[in-house]
PDB file of N, CA and C in Angstrom:
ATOM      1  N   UNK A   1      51.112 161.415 245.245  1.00  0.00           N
ATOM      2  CA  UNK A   1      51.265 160.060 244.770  1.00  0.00           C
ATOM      3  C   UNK A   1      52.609 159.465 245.171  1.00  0.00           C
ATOM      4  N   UNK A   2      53.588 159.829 245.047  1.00  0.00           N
ATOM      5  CA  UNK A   2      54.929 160.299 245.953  1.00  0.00           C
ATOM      6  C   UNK A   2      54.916 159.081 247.013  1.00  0.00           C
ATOM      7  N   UNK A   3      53.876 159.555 248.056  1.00  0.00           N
ATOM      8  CA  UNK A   3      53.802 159.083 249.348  1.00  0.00           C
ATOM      9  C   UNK A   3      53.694 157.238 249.923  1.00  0.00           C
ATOM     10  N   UNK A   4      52.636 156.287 248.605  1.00  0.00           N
ATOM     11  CA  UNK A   4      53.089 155.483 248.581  1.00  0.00           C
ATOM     12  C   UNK A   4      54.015 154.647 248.472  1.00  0.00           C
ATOM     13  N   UNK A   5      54.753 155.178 247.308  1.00  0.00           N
ATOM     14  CA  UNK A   5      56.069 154.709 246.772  1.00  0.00           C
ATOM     15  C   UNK A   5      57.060 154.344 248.005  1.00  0.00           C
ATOM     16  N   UNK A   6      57.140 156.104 248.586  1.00  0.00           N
ATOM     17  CA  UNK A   6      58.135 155.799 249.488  1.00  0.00           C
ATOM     18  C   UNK A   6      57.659 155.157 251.147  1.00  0.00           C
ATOM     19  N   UNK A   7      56.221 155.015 251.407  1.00  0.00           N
ATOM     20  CA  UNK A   7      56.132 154.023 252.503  1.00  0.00           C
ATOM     21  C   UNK A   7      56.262 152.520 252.117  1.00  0.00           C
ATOM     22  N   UNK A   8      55.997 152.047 250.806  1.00  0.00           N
ATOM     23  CA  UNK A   8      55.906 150.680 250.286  1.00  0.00           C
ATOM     24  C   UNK A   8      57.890 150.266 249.998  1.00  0.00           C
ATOM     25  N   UNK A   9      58.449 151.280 249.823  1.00  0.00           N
ATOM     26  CA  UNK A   9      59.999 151.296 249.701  1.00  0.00           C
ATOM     27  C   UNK A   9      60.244 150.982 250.762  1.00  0.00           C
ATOM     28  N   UNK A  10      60.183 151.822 251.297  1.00  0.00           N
ATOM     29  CA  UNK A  10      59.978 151.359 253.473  1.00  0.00           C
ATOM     30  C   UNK A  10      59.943 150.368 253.700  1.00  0.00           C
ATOM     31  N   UNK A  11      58.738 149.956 253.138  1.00  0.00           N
ATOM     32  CA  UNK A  11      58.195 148.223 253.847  1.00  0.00           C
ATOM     33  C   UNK A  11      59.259 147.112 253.314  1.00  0.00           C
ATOM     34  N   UNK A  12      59.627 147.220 252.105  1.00  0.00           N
ATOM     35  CA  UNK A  12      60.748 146.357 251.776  1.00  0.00           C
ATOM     36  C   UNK A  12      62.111 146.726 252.532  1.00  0.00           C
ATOM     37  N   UNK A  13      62.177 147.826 252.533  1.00  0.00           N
ATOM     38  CA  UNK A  13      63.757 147.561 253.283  1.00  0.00           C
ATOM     39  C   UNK A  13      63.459 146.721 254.604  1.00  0.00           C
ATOM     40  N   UNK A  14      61.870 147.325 255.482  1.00  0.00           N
ATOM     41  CA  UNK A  14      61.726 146.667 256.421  1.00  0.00           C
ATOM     42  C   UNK A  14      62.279 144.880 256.210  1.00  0.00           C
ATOM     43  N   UNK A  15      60.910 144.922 255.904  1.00  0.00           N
ATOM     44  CA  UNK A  15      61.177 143.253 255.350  1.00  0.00           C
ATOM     45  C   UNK A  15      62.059 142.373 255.163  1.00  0.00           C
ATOM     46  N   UNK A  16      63.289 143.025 254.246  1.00  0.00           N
ATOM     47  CA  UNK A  16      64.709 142.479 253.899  1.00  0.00           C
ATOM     48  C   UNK A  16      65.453 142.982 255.410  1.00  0.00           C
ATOM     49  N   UNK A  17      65.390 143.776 256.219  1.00  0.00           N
ATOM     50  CA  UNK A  17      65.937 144.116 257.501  1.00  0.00           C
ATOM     51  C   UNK A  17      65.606 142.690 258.399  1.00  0.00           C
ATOM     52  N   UNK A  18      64.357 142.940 258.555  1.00  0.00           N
ATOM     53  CA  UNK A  18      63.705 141.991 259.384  1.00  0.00           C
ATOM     54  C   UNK A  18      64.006 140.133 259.818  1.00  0.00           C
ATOM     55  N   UNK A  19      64.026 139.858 257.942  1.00  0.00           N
ATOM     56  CA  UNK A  19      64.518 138.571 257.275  1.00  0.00           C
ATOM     57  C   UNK A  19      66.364 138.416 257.978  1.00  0.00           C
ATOM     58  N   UNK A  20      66.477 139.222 257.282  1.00  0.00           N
ATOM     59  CA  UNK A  20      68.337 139.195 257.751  1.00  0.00           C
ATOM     60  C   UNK A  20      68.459 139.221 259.240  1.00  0.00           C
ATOM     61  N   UNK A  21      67.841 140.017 260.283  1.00  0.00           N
ATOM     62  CA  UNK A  21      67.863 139.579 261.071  1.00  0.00           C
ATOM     63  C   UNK A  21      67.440 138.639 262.115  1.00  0.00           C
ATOM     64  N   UNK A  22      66.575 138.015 261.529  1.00  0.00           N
ATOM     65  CA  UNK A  22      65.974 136.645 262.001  1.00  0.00           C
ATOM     66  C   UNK A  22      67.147 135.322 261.520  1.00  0.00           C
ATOM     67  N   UNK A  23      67.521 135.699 260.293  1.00  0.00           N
ATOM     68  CA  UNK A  23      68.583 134.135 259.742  1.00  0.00           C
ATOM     69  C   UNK A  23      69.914 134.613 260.490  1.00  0.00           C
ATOM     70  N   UNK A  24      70.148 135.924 260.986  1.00  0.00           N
ATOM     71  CA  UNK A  24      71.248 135.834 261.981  1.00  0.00           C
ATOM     72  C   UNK A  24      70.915 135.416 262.891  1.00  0.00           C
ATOM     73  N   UNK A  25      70.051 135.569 264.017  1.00  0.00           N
ATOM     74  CA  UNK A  25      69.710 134.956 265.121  1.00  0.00           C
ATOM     75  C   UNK A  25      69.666 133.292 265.011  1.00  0.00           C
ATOM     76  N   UNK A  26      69.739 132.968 263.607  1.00  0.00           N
ATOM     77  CA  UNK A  26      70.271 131.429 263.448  1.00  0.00           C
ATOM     78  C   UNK A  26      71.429 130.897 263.709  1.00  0.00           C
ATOM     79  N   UNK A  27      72.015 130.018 264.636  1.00  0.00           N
ATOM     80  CA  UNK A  27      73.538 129.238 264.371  1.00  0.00           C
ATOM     81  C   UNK A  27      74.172 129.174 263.252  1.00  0.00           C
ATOM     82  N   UNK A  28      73.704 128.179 262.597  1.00  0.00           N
ATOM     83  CA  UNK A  28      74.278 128.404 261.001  1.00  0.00           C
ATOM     84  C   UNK A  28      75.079 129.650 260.031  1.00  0.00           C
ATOM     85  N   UNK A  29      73.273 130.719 260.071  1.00  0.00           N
ATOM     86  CA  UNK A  29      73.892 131.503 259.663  1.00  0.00           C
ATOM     87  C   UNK A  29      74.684 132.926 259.931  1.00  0.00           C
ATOM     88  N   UNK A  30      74.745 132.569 261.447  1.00  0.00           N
ATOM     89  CA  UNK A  30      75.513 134.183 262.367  1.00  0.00           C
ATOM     90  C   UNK A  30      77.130 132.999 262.113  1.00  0.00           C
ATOM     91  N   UNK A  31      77.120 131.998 262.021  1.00  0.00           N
ATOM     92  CA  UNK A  31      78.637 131.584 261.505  1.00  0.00           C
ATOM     93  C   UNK A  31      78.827 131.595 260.811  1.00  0.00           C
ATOM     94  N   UNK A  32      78.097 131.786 259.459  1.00  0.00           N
ATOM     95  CA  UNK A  32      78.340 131.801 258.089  1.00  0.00           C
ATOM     96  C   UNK A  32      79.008 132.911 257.771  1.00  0.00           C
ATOM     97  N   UNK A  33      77.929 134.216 258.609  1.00  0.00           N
ATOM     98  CA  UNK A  33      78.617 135.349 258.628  1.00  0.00           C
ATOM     99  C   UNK A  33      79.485 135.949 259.324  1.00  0.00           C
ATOM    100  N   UNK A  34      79.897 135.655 260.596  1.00  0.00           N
ATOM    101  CA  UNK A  34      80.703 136.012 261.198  1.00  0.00           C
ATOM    102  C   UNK A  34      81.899 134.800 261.625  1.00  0.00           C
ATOM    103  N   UNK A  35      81.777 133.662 261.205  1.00  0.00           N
ATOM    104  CA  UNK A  35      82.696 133.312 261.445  1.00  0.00           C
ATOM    105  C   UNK A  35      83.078 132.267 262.768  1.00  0.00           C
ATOM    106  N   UNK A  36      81.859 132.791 263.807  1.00  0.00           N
ATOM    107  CA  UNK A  36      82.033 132.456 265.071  1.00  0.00           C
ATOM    108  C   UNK A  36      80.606 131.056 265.626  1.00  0.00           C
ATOM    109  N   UNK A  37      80.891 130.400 266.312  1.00  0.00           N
ATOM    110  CA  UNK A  37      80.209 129.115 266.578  1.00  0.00           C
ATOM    111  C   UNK A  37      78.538 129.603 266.364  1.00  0.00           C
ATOM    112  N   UNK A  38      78.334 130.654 267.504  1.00  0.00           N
ATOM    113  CA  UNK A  38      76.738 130.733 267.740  1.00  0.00           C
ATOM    114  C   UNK A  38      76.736 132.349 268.089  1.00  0.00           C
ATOM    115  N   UNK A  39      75.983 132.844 268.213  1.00  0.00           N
ATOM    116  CA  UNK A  39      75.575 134.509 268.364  1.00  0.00           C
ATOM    117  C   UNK A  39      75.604 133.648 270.065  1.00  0.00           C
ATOM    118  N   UNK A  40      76.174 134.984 270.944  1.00  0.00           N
ATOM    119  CA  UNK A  40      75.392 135.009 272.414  1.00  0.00           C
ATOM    120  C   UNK A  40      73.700 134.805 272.791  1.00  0.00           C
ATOM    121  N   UNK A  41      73.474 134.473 273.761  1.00  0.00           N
ATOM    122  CA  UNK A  41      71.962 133.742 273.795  1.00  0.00           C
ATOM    123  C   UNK A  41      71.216 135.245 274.026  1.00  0.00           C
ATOM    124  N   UNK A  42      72.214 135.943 274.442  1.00  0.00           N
ATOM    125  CA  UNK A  42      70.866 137.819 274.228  1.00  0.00           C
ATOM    126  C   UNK A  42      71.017 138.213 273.272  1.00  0.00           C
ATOM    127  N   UNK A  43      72.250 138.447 272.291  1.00  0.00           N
ATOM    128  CA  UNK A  43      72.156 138.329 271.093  1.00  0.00           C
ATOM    129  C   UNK A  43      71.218 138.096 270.312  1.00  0.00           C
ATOM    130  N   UNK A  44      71.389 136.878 270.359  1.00  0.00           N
ATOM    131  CA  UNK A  44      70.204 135.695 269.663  1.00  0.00           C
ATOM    132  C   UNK A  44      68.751 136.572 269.913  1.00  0.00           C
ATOM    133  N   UNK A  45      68.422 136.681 270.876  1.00  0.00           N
ATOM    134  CA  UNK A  45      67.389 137.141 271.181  1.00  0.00           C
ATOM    135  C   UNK A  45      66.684 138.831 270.664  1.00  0.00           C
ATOM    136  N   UNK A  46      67.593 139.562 270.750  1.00  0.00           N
ATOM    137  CA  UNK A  46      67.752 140.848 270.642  1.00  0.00           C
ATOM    138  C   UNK A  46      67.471 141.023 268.555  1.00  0.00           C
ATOM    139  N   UNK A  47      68.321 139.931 267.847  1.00  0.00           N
ATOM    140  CA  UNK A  47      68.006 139.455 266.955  1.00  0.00           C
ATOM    141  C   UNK A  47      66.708 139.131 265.961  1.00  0.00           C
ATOM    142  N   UNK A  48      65.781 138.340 266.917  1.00  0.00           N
ATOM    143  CA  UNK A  48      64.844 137.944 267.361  1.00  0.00           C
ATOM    144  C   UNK A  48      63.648 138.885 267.019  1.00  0.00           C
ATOM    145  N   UNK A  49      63.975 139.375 268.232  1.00  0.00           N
ATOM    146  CA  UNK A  49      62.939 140.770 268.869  1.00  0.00           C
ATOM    147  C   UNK A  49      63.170 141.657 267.207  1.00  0.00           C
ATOM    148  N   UNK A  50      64.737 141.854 266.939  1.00  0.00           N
ATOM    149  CA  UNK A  50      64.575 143.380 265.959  1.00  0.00           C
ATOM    150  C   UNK A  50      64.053 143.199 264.335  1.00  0.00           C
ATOM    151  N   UNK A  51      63.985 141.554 264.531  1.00  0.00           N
ATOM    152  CA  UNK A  51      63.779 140.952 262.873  1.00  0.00           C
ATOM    153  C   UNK A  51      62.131 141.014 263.013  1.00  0.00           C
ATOM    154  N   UNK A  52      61.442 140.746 263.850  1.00  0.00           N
ATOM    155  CA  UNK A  52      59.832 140.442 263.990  1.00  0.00           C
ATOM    156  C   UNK A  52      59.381 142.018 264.032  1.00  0.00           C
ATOM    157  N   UNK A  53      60.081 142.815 264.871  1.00  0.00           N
ATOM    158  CA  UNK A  53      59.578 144.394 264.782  1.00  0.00           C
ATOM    159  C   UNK A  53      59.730 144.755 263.138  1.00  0.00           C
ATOM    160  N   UNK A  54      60.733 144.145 263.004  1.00  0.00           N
ATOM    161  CA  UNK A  54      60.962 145.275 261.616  1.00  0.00           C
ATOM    162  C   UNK A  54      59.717 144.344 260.571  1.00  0.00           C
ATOM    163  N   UNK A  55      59.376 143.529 260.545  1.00  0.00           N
ATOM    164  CA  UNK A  55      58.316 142.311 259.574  1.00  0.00           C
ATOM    165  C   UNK A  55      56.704 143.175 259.983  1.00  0.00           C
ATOM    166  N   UNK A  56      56.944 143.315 261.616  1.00  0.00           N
ATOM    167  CA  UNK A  56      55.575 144.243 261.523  1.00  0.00           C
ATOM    168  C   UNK A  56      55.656 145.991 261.157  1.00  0.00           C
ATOM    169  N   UNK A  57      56.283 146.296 261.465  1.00  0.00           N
ATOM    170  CA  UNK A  57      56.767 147.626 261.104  1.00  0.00           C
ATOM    171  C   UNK A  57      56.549 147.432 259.037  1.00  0.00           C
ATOM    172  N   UNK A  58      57.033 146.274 258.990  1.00  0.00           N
ATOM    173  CA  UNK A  58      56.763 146.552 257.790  1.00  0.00           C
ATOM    174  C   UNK A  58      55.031 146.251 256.656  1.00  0.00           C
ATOM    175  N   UNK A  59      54.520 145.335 257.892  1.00  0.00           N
ATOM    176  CA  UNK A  59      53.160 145.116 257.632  1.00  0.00           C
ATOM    177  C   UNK A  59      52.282 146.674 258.132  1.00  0.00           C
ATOM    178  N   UNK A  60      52.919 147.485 259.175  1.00  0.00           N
ATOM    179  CA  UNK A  60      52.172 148.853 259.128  1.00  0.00           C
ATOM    180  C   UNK A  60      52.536 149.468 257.728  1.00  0.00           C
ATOM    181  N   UNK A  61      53.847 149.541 257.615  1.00  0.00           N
ATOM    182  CA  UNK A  61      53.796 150.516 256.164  1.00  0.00           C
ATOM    183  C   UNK A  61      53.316 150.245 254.989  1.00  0.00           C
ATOM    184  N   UNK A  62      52.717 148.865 255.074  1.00  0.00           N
ATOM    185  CA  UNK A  62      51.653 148.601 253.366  1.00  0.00           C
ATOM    186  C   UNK A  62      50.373 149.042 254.047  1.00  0.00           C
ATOM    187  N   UNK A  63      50.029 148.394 255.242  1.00  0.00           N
ATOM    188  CA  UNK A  63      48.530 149.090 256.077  1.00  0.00           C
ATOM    189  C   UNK A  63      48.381 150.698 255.498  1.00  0.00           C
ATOM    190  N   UNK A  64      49.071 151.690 255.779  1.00  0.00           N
ATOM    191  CA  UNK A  64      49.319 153.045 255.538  1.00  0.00           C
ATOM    192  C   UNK A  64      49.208 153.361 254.019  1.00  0.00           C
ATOM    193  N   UNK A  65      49.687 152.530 253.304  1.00  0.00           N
ATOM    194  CA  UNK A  65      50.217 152.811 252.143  1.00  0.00           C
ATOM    195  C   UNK A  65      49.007 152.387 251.050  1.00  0.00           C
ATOM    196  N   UNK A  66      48.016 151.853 251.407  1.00  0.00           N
ATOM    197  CA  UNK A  66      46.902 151.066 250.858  1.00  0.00           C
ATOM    198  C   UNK A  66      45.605 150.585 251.746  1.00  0.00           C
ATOM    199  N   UNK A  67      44.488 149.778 250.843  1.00  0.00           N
ATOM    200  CA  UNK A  67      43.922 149.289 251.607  1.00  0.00           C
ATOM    201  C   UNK A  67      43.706 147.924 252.175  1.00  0.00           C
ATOM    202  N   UNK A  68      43.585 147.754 253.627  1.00  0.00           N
ATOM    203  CA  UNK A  68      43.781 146.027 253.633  1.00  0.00           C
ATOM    204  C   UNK A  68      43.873 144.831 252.910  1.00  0.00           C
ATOM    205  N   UNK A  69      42.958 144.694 251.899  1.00  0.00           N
ATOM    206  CA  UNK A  69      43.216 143.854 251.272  1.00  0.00           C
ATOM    207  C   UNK A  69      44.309 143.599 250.262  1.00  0.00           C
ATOM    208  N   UNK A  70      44.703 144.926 249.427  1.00  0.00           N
ATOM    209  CA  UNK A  70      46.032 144.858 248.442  1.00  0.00           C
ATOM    210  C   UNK A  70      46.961 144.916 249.863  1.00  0.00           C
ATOM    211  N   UNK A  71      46.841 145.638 250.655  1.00  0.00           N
ATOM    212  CA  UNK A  71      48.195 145.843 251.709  1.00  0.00           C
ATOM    213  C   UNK A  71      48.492 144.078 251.832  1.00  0.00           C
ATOM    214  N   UNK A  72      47.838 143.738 252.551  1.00  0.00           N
ATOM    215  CA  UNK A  72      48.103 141.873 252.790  1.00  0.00           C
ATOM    216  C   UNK A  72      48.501 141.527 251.570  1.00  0.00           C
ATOM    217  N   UNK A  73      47.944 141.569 250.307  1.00  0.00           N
ATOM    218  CA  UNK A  73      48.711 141.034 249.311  1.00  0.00           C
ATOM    219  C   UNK A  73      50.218 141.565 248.706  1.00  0.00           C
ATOM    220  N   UNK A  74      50.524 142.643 249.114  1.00  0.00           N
ATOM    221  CA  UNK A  74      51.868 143.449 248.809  1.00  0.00           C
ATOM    222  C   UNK A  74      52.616 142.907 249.810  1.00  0.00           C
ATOM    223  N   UNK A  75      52.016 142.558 251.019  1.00  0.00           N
ATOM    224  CA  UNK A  75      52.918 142.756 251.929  1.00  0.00           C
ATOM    225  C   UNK A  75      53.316 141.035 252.353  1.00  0.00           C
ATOM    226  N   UNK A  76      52.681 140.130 251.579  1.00  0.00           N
ATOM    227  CA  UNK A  76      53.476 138.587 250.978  1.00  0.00           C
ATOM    228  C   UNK A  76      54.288 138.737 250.335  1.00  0.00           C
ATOM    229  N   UNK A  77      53.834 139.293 249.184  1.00  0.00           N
ATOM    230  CA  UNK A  77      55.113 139.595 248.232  1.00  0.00           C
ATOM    231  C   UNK A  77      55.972 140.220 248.253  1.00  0.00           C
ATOM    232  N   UNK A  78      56.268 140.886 249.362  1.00  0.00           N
ATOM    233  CA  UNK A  78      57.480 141.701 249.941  1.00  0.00           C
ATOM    234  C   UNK A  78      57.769 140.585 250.818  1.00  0.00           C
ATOM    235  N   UNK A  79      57.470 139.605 251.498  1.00  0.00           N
ATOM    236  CA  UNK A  79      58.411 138.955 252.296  1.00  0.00           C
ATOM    237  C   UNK A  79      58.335 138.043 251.621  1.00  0.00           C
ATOM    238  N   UNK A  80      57.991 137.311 250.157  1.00  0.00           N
ATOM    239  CA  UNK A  80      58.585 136.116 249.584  1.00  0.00           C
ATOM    240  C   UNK A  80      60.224 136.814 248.897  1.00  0.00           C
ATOM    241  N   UNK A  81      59.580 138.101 248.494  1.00  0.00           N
ATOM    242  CA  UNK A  81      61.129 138.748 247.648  1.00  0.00           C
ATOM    243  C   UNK A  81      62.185 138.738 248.989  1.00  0.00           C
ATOM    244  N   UNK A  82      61.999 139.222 250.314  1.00  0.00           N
ATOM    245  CA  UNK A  82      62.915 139.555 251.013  1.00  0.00           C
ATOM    246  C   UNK A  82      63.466 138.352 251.447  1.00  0.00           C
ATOM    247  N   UNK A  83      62.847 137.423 251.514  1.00  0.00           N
ATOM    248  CA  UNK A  83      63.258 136.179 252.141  1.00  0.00           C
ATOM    249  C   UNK A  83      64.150 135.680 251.021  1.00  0.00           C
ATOM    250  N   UNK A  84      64.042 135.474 249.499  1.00  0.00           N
ATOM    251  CA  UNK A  84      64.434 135.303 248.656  1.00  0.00           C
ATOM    252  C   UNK A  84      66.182 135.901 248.655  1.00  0.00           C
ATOM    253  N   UNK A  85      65.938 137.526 248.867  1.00  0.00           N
ATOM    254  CA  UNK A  85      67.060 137.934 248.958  1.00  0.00           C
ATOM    255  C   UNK A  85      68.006 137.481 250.156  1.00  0.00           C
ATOM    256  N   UNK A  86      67.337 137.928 251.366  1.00  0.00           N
ATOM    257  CA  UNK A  86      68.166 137.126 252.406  1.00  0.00           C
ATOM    258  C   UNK A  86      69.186 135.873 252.046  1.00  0.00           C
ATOM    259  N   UNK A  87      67.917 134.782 251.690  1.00  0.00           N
ATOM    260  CA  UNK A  87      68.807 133.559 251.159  1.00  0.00           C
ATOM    261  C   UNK A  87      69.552 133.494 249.984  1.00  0.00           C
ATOM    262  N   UNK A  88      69.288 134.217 248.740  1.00  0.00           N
ATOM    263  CA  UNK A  88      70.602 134.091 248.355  1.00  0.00           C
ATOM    264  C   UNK A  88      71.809 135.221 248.398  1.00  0.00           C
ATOM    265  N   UNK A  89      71.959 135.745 249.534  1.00  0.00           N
ATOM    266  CA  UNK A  89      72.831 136.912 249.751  1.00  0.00           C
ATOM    267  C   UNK A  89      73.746 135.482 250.679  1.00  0.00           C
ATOM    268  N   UNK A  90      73.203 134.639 251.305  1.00  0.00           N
ATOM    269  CA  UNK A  90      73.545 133.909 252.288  1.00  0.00           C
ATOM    270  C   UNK A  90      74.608 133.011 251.657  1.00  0.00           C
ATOM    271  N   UNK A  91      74.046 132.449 250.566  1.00  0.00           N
ATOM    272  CA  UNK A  91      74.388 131.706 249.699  1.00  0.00           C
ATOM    273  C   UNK A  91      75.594 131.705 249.096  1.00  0.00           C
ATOM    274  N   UNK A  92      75.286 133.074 248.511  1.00  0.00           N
ATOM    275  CA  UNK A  92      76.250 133.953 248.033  1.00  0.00           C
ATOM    276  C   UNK A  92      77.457 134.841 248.235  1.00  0.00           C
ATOM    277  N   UNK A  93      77.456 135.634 249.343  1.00  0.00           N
ATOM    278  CA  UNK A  93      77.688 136.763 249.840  1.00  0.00           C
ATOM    279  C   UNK A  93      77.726 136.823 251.016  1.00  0.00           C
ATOM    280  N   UNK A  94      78.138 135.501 252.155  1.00  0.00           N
ATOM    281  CA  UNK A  94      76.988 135.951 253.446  1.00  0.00           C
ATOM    282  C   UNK A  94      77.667 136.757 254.295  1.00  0.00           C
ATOM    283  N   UNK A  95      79.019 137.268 253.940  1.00  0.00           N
ATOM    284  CA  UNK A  95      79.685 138.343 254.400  1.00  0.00           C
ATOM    285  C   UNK A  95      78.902 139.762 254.434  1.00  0.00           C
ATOM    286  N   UNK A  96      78.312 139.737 253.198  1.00  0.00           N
ATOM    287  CA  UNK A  96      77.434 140.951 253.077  1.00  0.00           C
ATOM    288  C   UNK A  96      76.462 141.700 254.043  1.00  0.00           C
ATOM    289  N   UNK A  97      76.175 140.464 254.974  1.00  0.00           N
ATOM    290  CA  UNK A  97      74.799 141.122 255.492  1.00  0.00           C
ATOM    291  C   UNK A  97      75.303 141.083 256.952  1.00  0.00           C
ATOM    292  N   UNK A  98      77.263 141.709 257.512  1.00  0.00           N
ATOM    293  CA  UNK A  98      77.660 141.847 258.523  1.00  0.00           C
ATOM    294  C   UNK A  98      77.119 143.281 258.972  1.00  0.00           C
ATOM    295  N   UNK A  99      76.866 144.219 257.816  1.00  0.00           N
ATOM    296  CA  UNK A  99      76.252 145.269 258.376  1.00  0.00           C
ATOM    297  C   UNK A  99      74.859 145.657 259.368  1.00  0.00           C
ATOM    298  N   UNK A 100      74.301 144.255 258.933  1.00  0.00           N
ATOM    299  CA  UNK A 100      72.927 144.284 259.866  1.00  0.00           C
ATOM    300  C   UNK A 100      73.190 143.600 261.200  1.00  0.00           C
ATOM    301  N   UNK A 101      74.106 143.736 261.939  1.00  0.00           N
ATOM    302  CA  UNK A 101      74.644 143.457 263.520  1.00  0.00           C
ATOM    303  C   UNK A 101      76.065 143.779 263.278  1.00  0.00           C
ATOM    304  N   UNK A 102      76.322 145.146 263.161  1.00  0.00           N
ATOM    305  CA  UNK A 102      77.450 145.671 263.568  1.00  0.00           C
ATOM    306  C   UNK A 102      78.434 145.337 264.592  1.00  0.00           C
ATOM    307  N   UNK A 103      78.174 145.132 265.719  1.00  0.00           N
ATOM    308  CA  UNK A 103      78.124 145.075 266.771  1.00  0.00           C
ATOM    309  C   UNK A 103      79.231 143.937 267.364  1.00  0.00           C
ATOM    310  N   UNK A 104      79.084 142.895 266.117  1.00  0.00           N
ATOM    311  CA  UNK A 104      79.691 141.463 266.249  1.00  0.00           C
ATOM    312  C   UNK A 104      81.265 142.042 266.039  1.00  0.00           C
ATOM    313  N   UNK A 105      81.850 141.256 266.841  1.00  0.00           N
ATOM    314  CA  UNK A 105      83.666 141.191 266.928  1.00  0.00           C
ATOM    315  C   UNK A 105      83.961 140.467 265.468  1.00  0.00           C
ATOM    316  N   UNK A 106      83.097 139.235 265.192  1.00  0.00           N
ATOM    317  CA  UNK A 106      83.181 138.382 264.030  1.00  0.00           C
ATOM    318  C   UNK A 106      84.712 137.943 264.203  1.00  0.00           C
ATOM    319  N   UNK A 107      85.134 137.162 262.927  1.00  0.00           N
ATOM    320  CA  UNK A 107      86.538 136.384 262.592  1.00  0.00           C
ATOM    321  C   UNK A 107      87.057 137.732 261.661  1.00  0.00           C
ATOM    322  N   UNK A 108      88.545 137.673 262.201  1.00  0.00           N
ATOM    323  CA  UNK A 108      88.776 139.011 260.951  1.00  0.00           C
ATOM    324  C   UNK A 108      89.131 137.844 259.602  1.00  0.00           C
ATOM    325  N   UNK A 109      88.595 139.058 258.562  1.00  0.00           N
ATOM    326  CA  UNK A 109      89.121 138.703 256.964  1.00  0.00           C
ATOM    327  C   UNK A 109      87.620 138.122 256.488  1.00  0.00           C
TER     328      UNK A 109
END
């Protein structure tokens, strides 16, 4: 019984991964968080690409974890919560979510 828990745990981190990296691949908010005008245009992209993998990656792990029909319904309500969080981490905190693109030079402080 175990086994759901921790693929449906999965799917949310997915989800909240996914989210965060899609609103970085935004102008707005890769300056919000880092400080700097716009992410690079492969950046941006790379962004892109790793936020949509991780949204399906996370629609396999409710698939796995259940059957189609609750999976589709878990797996809304994991991206209304993640999206939720995203935005108000943004709001809030948007320093916080420098860990999900390491990578960035960003503004120091």
């Amino acid at each position: 019984m175990a086994e759901p828990v921790v693929l449906l745990s999965a799917a949310a981190v997915n989800a909240v991964l996914g989210f965060g990296w899609l609103a970085l691949a935004m102008d707005t908010h890769w300056e919000q968080v880092y400080g700097e005008a716009a992410p690079k245009a492969a950046t941006a992209r790379n962004l892109r690409v790793a936020g949509a993998l991780a949204l399906a990656l996370s629609l396999g792990l409710c698939l796995r974890a259940d059957h189609p029909s609750m999976a589709a319904l878990v797996w809304l309500m994991l991206l209304a919560g993640a999206a939720a969080t995203i935005a108000a981490t943004l709001s809030w905190r948007p320093r916080w979510l420098r860990p999900l693109w390491p990578g960035s030079r960003g503004a120091a402080g």
